[in-house]
Protein backbone atom coordinates (compact mmCIF):
# COMPACT_ATOMS: atom_id res chain seq x y z
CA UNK A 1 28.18 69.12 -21.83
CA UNK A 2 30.79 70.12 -23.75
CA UNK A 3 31.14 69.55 -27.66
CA UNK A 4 34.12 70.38 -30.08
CA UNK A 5 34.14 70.60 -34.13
CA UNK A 6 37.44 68.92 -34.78
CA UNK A 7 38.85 70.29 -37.78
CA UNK A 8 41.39 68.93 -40.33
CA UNK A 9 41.96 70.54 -43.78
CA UNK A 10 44.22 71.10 -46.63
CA UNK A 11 46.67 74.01 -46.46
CA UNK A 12 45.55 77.64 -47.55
CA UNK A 13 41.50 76.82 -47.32
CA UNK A 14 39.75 80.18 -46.92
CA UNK A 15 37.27 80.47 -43.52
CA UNK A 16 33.61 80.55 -45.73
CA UNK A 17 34.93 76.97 -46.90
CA UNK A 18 35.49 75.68 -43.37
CA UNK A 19 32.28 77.28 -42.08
CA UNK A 20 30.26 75.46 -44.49
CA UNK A 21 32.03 72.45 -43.43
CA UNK A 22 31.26 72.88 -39.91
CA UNK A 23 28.05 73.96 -40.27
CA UNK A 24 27.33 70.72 -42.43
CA UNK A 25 28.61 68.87 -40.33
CA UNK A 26 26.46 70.14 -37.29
CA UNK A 27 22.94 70.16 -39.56
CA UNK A 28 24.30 66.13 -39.96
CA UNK A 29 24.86 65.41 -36.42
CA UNK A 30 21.97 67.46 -34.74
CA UNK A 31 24.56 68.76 -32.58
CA UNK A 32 25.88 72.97 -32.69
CA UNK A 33 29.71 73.21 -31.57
CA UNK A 34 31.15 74.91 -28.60
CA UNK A 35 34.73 75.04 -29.64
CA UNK A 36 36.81 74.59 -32.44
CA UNK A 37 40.30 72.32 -32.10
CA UNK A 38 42.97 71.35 -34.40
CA UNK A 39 46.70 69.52 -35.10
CA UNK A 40 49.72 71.49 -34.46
CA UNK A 41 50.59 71.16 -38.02
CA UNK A 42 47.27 73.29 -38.85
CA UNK A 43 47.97 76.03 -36.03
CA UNK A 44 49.39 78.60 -39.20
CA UNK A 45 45.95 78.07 -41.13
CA UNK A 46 44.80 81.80 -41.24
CA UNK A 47 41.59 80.20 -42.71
CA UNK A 48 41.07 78.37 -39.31
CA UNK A 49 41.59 81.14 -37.23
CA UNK A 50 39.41 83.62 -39.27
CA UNK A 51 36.32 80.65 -39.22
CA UNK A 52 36.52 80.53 -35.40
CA UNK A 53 36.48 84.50 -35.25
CA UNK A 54 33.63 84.75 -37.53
CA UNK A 55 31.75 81.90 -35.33
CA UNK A 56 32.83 83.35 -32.21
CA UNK A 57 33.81 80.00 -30.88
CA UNK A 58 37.58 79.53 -29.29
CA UNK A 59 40.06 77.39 -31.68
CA UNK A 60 42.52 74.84 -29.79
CA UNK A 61 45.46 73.45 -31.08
CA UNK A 62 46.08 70.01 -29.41
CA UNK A 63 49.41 68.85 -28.79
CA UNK A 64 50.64 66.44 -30.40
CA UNK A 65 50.90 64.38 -27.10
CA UNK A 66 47.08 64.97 -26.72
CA UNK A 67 46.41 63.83 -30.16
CA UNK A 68 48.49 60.36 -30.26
CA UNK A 69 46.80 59.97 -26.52
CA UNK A 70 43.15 59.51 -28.28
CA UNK A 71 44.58 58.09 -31.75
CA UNK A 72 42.85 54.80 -31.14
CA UNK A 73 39.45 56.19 -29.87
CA UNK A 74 38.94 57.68 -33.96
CA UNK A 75 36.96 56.09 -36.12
CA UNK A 76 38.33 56.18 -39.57
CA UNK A 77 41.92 56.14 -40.54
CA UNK A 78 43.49 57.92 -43.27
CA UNK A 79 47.49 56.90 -44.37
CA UNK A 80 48.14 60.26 -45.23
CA UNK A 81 46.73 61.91 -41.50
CA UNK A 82 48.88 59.44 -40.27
CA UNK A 83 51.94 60.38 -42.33
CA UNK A 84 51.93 64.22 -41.84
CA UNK A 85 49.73 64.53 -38.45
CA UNK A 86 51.05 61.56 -36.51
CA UNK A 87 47.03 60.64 -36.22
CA UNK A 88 44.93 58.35 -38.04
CA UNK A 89 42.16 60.94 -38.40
CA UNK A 90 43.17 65.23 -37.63
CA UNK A 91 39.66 66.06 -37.04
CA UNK A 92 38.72 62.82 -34.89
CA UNK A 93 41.67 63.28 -32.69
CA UNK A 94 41.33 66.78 -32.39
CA UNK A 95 37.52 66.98 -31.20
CA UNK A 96 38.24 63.72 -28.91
CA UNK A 97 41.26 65.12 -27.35
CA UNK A 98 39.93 69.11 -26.88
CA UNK A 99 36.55 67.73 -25.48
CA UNK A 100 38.39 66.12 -22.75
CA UNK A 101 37.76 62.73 -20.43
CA UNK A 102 35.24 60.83 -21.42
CA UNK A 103 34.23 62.61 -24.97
CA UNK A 104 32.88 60.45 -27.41
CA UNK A 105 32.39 61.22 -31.04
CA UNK A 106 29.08 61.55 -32.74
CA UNK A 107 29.93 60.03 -36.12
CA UNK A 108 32.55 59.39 -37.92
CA UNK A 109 34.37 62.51 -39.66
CA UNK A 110 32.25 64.32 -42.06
CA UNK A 111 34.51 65.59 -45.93
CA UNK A 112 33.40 68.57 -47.34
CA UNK A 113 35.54 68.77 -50.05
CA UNK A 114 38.42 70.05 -48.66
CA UNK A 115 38.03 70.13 -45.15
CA UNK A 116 37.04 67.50 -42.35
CA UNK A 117 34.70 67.85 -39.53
CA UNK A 118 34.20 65.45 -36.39
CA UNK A 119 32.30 66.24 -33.69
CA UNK A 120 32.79 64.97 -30.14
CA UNK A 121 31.09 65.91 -27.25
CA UNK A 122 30.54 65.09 -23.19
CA UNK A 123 27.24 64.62 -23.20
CA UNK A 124 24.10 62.70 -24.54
CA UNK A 125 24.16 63.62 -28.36
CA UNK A 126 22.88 61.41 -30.21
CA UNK A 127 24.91 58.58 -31.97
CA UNK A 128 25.37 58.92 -36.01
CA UNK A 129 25.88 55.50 -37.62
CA UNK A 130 29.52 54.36 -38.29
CA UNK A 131 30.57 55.03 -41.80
CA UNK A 132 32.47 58.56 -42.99
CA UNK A 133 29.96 60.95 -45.25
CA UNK A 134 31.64 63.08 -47.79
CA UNK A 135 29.98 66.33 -49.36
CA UNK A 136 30.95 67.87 -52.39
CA UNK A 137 33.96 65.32 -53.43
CA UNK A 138 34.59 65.87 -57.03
CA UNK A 139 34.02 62.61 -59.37
């Protein structure tokens, strides 16, 4: 079984933020991540790159080609993913794509405030129900 955090966030997020996202995200999903992945356009995030260090997990950047390959498999869209990441949903598309043939998604992208989290994985997780959650989403 193989299971990726997909991870999408806005530029300059430091690594305790995206930790907290991920490990929200796995605490909602029942489900602890192998492997971290990310868009191209994220690949510069020092925040990123630091979280997967301090997790000890690898961090993927997908190509774009990868990405727009499993665009259709995500489950929620966002205009502006769409407009700067050429993908309806970075963190979706990233976790789909970096978990590989036949990956499935859990649920449907978890927002921590700043940061999205999607888990996909290869194997028999179970199934979250089909609507986004958001965390900490000022008001």
């Amino acid at each position: 079984m193989v299971t990726v955090a997909g991870i999408g966030c806005r530029k300059g997020i430091p690594s305790d933020v995206i930790i907290t996202a991920i490990r929200v995200a796995e605490r909602t999903s029942g489900v602890k991540a192998d492997s971290l992945a990310t868009a191209p356009l994220k690949a510069g995030e020092a925040g990123l790159a630091e979280a997967a260090k301090a997790l000890s997990l690898s961090l993927e950047i997908v190509t774009q080609e990868r990405l727009e390959a499993v665009a259709a498999e995500t489950m929620t869209f966002s205009q502006a993913s769409l407009d700067h990441a050429g993908t309806p949903s970075v963190s979706e598309a990233s976790a789909l794509a970096a978990a590989g043939a036949g990956a499935r998604l859990v649920a449907p992208r978890l927002i921590v405030g700043d940061v999205t989290v999607a888990i996909a994985t290869t194997g028999n997780a179970p199934r979250g129900n089909d609507c986004a959650i958001e965390y900490g989403e000022e008001e």
